[in-house]
Protein backbone atom coordinates (compact mmCIF):
# COMPACT_ATOMS: atom_id res chain seq x y z
CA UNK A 1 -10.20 -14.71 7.86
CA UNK A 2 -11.27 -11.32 7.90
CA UNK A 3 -8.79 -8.85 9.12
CA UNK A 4 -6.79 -11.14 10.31
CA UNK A 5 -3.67 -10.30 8.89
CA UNK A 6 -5.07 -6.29 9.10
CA UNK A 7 -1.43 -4.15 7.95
CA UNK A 8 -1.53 -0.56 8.85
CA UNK A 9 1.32 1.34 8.34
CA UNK A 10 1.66 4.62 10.41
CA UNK A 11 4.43 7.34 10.06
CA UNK A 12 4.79 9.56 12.78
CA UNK A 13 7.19 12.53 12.53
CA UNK A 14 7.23 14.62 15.97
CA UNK A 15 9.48 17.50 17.06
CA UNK A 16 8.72 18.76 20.30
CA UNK A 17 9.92 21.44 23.01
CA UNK A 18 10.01 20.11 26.67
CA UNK A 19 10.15 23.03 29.39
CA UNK A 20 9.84 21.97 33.07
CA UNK A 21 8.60 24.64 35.34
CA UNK A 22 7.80 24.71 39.19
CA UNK A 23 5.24 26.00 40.65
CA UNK A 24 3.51 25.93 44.50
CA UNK A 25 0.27 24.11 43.99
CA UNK A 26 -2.07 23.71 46.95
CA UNK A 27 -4.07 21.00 48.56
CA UNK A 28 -7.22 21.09 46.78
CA UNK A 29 -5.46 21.49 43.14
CA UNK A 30 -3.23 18.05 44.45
CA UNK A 31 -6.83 16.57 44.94
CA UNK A 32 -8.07 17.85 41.37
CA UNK A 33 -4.89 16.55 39.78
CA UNK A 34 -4.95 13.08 41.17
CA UNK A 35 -9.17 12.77 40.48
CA UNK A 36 -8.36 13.96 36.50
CA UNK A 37 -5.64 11.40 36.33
CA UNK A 38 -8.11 8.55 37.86
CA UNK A 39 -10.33 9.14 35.68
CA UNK A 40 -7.95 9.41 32.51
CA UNK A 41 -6.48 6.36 33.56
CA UNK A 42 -10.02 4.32 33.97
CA UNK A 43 -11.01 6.03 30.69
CA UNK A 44 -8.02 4.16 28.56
CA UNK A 45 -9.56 0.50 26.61
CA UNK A 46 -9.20 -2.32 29.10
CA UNK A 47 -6.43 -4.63 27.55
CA UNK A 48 -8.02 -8.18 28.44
CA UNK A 49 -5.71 -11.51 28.62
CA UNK A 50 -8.12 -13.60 26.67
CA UNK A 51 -10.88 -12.61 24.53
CA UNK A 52 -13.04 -14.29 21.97
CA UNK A 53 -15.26 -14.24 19.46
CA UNK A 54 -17.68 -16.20 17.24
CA UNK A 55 -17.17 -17.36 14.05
CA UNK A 56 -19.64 -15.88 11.23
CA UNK A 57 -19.93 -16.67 7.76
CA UNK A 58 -18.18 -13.73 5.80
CA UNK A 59 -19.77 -12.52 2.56
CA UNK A 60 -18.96 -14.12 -0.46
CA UNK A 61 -20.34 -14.91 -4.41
CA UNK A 62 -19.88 -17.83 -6.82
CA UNK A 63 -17.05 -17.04 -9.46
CA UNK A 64 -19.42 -18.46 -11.69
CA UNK A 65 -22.11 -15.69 -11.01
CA UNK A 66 -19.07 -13.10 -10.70
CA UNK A 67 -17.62 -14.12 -14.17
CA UNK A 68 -21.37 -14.07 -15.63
CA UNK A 69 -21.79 -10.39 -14.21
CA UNK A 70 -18.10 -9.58 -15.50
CA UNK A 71 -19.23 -10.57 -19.24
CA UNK A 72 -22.07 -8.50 -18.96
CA UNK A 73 -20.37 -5.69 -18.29
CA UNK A 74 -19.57 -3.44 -20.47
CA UNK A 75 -16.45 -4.39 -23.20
CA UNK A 76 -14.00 -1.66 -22.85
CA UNK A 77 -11.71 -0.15 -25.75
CA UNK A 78 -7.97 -1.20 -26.75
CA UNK A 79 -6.52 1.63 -25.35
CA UNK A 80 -3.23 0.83 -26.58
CA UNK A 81 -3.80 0.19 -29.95
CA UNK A 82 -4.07 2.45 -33.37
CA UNK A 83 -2.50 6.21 -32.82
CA UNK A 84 -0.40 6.94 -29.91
CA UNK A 85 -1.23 10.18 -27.87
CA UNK A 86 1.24 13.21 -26.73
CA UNK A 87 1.75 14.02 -23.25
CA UNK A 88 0.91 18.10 -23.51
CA UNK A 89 1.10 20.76 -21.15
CA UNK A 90 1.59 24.96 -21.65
CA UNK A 91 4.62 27.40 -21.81
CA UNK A 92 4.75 27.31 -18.16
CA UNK A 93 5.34 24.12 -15.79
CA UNK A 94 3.18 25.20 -12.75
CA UNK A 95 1.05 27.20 -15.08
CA UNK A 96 -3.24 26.72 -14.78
CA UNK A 97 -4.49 25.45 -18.74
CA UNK A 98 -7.42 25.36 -20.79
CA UNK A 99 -6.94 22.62 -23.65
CA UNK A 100 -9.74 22.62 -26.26
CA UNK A 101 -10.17 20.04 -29.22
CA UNK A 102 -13.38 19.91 -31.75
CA UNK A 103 -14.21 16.82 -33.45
CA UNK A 104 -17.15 15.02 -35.16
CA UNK A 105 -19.99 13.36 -33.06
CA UNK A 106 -21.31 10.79 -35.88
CA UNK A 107 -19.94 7.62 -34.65
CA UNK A 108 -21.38 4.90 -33.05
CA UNK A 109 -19.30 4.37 -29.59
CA UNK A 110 -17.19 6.25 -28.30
CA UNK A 111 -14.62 6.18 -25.13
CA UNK A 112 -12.25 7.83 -23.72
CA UNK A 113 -9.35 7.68 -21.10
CA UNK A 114 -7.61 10.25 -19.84
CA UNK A 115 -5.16 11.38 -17.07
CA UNK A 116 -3.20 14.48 -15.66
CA UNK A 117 -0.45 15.43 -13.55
CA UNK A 118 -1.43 16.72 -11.71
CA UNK A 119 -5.37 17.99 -11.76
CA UNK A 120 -7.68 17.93 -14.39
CA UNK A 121 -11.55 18.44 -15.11
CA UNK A 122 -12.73 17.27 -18.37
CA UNK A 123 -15.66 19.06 -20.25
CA UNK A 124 -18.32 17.99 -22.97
CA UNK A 125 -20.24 20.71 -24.83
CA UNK A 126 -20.32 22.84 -21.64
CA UNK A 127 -20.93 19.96 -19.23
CA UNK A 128 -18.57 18.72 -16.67
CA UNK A 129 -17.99 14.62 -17.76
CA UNK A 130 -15.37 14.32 -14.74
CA UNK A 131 -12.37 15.37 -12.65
CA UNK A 132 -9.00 13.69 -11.20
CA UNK A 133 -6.21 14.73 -8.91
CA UNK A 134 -4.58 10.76 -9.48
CA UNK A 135 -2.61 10.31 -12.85
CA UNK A 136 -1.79 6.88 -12.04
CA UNK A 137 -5.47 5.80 -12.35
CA UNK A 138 -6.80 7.03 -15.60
CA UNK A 139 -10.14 7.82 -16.12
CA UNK A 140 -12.48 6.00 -18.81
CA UNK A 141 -15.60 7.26 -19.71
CA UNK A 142 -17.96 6.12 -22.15
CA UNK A 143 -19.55 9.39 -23.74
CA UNK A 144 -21.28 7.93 -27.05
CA UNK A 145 -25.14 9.02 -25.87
CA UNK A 146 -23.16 12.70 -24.67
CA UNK A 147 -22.24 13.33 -28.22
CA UNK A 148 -24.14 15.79 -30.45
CA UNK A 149 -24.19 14.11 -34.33
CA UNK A 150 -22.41 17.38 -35.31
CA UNK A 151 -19.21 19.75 -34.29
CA UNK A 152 -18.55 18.74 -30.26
CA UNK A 153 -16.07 20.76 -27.86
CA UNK A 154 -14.06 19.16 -25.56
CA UNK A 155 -12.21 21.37 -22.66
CA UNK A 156 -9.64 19.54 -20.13
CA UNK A 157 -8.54 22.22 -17.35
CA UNK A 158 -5.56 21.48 -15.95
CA UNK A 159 -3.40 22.63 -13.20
CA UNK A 160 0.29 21.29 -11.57
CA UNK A 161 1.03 21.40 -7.96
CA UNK A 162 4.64 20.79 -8.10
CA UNK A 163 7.17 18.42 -10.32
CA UNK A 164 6.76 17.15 -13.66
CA UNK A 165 3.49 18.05 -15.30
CA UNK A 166 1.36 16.87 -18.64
CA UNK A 167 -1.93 16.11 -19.60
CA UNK A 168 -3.00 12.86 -21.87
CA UNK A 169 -6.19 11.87 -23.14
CA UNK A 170 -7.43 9.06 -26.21
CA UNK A 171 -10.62 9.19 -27.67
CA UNK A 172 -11.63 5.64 -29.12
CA UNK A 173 -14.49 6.09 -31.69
CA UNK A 174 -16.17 3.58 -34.27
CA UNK A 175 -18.16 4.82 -37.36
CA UNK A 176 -20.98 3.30 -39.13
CA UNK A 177 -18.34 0.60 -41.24
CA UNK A 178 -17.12 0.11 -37.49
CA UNK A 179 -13.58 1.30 -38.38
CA UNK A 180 -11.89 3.07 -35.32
CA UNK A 181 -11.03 5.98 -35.55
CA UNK A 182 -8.69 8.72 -32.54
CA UNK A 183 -8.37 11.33 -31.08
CA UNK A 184 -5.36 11.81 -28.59
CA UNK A 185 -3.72 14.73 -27.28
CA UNK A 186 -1.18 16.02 -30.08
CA UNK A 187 0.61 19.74 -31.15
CA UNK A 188 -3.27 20.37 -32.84
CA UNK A 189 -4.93 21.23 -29.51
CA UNK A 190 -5.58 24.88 -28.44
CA UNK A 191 -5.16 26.81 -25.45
CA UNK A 192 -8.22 28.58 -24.75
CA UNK A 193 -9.27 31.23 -22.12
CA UNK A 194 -12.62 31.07 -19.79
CA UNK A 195 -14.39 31.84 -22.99
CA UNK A 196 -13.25 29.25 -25.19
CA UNK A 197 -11.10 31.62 -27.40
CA UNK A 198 -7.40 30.92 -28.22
CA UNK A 199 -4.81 32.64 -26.13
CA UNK A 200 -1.94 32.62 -28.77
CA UNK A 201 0.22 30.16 -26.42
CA UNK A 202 1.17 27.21 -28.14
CA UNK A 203 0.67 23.89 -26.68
CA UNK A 204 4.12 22.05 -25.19
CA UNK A 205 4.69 18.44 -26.17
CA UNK A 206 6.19 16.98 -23.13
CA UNK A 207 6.48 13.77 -24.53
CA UNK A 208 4.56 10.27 -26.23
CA UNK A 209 2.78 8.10 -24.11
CA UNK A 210 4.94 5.27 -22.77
CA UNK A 211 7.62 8.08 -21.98
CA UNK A 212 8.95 8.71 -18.45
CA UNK A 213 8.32 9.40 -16.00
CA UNK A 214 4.74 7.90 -16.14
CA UNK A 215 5.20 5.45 -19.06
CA UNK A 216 2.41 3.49 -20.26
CA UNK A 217 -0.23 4.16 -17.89
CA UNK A 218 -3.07 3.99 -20.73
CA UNK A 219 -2.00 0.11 -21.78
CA UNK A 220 -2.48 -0.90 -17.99
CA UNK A 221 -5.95 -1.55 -17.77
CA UNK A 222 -7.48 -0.69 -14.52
CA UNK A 223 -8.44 -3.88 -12.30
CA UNK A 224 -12.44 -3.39 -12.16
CA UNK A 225 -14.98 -5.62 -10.88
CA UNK A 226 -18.23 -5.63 -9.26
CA UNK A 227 -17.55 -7.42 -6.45
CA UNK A 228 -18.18 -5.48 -3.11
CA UNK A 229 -15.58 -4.52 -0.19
CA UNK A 230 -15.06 -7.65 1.94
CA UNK A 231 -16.88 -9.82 -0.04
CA UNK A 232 -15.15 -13.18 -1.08
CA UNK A 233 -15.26 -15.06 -4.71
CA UNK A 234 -15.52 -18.86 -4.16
CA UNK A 235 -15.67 -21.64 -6.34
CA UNK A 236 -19.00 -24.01 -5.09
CA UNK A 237 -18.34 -25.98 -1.73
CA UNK A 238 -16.07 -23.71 -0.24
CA UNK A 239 -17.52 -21.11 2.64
CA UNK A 240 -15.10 -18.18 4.20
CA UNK A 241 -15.90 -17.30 8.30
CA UNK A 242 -14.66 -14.36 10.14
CA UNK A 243 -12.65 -16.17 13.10
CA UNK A 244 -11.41 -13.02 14.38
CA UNK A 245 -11.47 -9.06 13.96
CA UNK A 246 -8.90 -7.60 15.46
CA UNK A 247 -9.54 -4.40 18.06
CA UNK A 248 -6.89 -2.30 16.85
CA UNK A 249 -7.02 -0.03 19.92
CA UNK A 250 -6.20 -2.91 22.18
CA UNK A 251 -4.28 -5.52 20.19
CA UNK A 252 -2.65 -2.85 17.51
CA UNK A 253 -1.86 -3.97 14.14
CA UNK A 254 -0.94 -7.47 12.96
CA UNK A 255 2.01 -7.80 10.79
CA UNK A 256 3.21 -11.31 11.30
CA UNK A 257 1.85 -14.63 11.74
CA UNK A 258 3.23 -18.49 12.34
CA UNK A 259 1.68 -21.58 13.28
CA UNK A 260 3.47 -23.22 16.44
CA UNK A 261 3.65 -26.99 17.13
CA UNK A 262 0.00 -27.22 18.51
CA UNK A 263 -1.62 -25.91 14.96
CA UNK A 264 -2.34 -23.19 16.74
CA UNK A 265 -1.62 -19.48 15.05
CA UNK A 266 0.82 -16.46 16.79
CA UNK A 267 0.23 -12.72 15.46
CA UNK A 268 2.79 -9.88 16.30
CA UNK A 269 1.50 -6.26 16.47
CA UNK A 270 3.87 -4.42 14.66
CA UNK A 271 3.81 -1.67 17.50
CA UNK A 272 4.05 -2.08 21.45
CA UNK A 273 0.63 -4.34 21.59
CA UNK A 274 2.72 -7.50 21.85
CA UNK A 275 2.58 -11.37 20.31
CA UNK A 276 -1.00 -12.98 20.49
CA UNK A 277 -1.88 -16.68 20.09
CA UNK A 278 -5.03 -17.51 18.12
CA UNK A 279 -6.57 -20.93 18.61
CA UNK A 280 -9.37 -20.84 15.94
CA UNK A 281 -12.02 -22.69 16.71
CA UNK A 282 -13.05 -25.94 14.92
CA UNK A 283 -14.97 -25.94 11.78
CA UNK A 284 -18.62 -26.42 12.21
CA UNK A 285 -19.04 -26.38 16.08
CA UNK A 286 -20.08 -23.54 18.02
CA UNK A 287 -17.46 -23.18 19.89
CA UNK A 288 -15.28 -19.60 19.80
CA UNK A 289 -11.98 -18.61 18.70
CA UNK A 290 -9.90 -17.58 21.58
CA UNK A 291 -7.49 -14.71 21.48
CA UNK A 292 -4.74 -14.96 24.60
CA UNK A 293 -1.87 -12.46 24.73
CA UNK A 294 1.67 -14.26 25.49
CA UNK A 295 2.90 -13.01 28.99
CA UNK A 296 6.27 -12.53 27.56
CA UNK A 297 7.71 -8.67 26.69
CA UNK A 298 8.62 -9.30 22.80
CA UNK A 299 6.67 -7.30 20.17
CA UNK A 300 6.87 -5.70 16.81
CA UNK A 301 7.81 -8.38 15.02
CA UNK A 302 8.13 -8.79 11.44
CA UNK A 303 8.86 -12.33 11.15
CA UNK A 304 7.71 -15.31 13.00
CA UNK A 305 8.64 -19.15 12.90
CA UNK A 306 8.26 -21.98 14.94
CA UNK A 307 10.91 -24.97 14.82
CA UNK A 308 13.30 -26.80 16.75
CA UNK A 309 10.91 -26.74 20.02
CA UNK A 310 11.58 -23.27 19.75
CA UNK A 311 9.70 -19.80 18.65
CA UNK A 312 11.82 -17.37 16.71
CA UNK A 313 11.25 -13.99 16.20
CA UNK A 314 12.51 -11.27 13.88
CA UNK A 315 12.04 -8.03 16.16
CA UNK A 316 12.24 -5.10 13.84
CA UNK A 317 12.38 -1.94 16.36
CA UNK A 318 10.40 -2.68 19.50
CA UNK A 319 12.85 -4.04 22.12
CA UNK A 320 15.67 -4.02 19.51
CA UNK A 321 16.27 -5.19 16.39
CA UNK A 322 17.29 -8.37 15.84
CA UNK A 323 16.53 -12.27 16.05
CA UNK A 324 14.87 -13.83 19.29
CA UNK A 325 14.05 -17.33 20.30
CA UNK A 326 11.01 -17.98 22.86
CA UNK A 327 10.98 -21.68 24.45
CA UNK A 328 8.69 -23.34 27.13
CA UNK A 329 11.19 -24.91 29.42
CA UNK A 330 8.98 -25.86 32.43
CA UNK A 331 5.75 -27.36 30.57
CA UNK A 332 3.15 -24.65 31.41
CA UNK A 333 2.40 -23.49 27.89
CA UNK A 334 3.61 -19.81 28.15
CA UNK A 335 7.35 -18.98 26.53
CA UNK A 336 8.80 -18.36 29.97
CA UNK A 337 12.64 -18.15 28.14
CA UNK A 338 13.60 -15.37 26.02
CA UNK A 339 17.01 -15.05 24.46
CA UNK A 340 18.75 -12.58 21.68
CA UNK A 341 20.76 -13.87 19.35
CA UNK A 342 21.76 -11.48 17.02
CA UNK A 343 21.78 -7.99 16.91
CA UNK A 344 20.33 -6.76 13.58
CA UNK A 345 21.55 -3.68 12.18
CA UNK A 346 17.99 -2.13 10.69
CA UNK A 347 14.55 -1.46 11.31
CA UNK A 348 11.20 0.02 10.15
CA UNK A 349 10.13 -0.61 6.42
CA UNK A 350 13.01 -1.75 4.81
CA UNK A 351 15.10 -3.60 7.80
CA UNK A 352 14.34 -7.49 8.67
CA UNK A 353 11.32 -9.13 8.15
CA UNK A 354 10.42 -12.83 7.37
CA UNK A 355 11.89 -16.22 8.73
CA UNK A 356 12.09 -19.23 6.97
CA UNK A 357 12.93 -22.60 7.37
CA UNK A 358 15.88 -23.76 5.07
CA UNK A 359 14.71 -26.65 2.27
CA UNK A 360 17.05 -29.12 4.23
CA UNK A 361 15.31 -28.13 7.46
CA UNK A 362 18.53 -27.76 9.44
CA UNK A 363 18.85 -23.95 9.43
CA UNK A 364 16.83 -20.88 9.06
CA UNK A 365 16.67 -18.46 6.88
CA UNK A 366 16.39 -14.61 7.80
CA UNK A 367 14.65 -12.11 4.92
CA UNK A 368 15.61 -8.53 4.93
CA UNK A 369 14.98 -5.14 3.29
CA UNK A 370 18.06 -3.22 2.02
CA UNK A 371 18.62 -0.77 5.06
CA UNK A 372 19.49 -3.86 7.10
CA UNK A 373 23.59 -3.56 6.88
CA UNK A 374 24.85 -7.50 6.62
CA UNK A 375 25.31 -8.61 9.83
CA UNK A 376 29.68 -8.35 9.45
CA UNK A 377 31.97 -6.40 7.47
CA UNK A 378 32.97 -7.13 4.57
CA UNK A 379 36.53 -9.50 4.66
CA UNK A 380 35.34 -10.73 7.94
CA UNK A 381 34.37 -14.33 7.13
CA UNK A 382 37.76 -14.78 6.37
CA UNK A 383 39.04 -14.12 9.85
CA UNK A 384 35.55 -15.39 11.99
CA UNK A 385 34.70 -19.16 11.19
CA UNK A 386 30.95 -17.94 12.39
CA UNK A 387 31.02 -16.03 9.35
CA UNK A 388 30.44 -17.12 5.55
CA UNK A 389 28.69 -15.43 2.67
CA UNK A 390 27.99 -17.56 -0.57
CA UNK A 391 29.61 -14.38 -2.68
CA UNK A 392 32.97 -12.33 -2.56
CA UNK A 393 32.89 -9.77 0.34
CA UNK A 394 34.75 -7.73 -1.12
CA UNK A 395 31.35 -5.59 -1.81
CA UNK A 396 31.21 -2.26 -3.31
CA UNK A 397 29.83 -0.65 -6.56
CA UNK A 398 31.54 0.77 -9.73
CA UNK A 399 30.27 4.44 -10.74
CA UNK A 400 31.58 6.36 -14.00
CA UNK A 401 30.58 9.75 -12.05
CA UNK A 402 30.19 11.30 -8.29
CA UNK A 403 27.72 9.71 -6.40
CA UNK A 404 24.77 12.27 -6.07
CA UNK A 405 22.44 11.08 -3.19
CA UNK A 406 18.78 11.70 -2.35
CA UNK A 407 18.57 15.71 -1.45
CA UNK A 408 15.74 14.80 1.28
CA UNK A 409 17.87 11.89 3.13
CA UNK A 410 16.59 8.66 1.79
CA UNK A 411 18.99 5.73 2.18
CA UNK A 412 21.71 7.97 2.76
CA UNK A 413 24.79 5.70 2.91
CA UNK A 414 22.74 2.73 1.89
CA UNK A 415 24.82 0.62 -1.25
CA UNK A 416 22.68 -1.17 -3.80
């Protein structure tokens, strides 16, 4: 189901400056005004009811063939075994750095993988191997057929935009006897000017490599496989169709999805776009799957869940935080009764999301991220038989020194 459950999320930060102003605008400029707006408002997607589409066989490959192709490629070095490498850096935390290491080129293999924080490019003899702005994906190269069978040079330039900065690399090499041998970033390297030559600056150990704040990135080996974007890995029998892509100028950004009592599936934009219900169509026919949008005003929700005749939502912004049940009272398929019934104190990222249906099936169960406040104070279960928490209320946290919160705002008066 391709796209189906599509999850964009979009940050908007806006400050603006609204001056109204008054001016005498004549007959013809009226006229103008009115013909630009027409046409801005005719120019805007149509937002249809009902739409459909055609199912269509979505790309896919045998895991059989995919783990055939996997073993064929090529084996890739224990990066986290045998000698440990130094996180390095210069004198200077937002300084620009030329590293330079020399080493023998009679081996038989040899790989590297390296990383910076922030920017590096990585030379060979004079030739650029590669560059990366990313430390948390680490860069492997296999440079055996690069070597010379003499002295080689390698040269990582480095640079730090802001924050913590260091620079790690491990060379993997096997000889003749095919014993490994390293290379890794250590006290030995040299800072070098444009012309290869040793400034006199002595390199900076920051650190080893499992250290914070980036710990082990070199023993967490990169997820790589050669299967291609949108493209599914099946075992034999088994087929995957696109019911439904979802026009994200029209019907936004789908966040949250249920089945109701029909089989049939509800999707919530996460904006103003509203809740859709899907009704896929049947496996094997040519028939389409139909897209309707509910005529009821309830969107961005986070959590959906159909039970007790009932469809409830967890709204998360939109209309209002807080938990909503839909019902059908007069038989015509459309959710014609919409009720709140409790205020949630949250929203966006981290305020409620999921609904779930308790293992007795009696109650449900309502997930949330931690700036959702609990929905009473603390002591008031006590005094409110509506109220009940399964741990003491008396909530609060133990600190051995002043509480020092985030400079920039985050979770600002939000407990653990």
């Amino acid at each position: 189901m391709k796209n189906i459950l599509s999850h964009s999320l979009q940050m908007l930060l806006c400050s603006a400056l609204l001056v109204t102003c008054s001016f005498p605008v004549s007959a013809d400029e009226k006229a103008g005004e009115k013909e630009q707006q027409k046409q801005e408002e005719t120019s805007q997607p149509p937002v249809e009811k009902i739409v459909t589409q055609y199912p269509e066989k979505a790309a896919s490959q045998l895991r059989d063939d995919f783990l055939k192709k996997e073993k064929a490629r090529q084996k890739r070095e224990d990066f986290s075994a045998g000698t440990v490498p130094q996180w390095i850096w210069g004198p200077q935390q937002d300084g620009r750095y030329r590293f330079k290491k020399t080493f023998s080129g009679k081996v038989k293999t040899a790989q590297f993988r390296a990383t910076c924080d922030n920017v590096m490019t990585l030379y060979l003899n004079g030739k650029k191997l590669t560059a990366s702005s990313e430390w948390q994906a680490p860069v492997t190269l296999d440079i055996t057929s690069k070597l010379n069978p003499g002295q080689n040079e390698l040269i990582a330039e480095v640079s730090n935009h802001e924050g913590a900065s260091a620079f790690a690399l491990k060379l993997v090499m096997t000889d003749s006897a095919d014993k490994k041998k390293y290379l890794v970033t250590d006290s030995d390297w040299q800072i070098v000017d444009q012309q290869g030559n040793p400034t006199g600056e002595k390199v900076r150990i920051v650190g080893k490599m499992g250290d914070g704040p980036w710990g082990d990135i070199f023993g967490k080996e990169a997820i790589e496989t050669g299967v291609p974007r949108d493209t599914f890995v099946l075992l034999p029998g088994f087929e995957v169709e696109t019911l439904f892509t979802v026009p994200k100028e029209t019907h936004g950004s789908w966040v949250a999805i249920t089945f109701d009592n029909k089989g049939r599936l509800l999707a919530s934009d996460q904006g103003d776009k509203g809740i859709y219900r899907i009704t896929p169509a049947s496996i094997g026919c040519d028939q389409a799957t139909k897209v309707e949008r509910l005529d009821f005003e309830l969107t961005s929700a986070q959590g959906m869940l159909y039970a007790f005749d009932s469809l409830y939502l967890s709204i998360n912004g939109g209309p209002g935080s807080g938990l909503y049940r839909a019902r059908d009272t007069n038989g015509d398929d459309q959710y014609d009764e919409v009720v709140k019934l409790k205020d949630f104190q949250g929203g966006g990222e981290h305020g409620p999301h999921a609904l779930r249906l308790s293992p007795d099936g009696k109650s449900i169960f309502v997930i949330c991220g931690n700036h959702t406040n609990p929905p009473f104070k603390a002591g008031e279960d006590k005094e409110n038989p509506l109220y009940s928490s399964r741990i003491p209320t008396n909530w609060g946290e133990d600190l051995l020194l002043p509480r020092q919160w985030d400079a920039n705002g985050h979770a600002r008066g939000k407990l653990a």
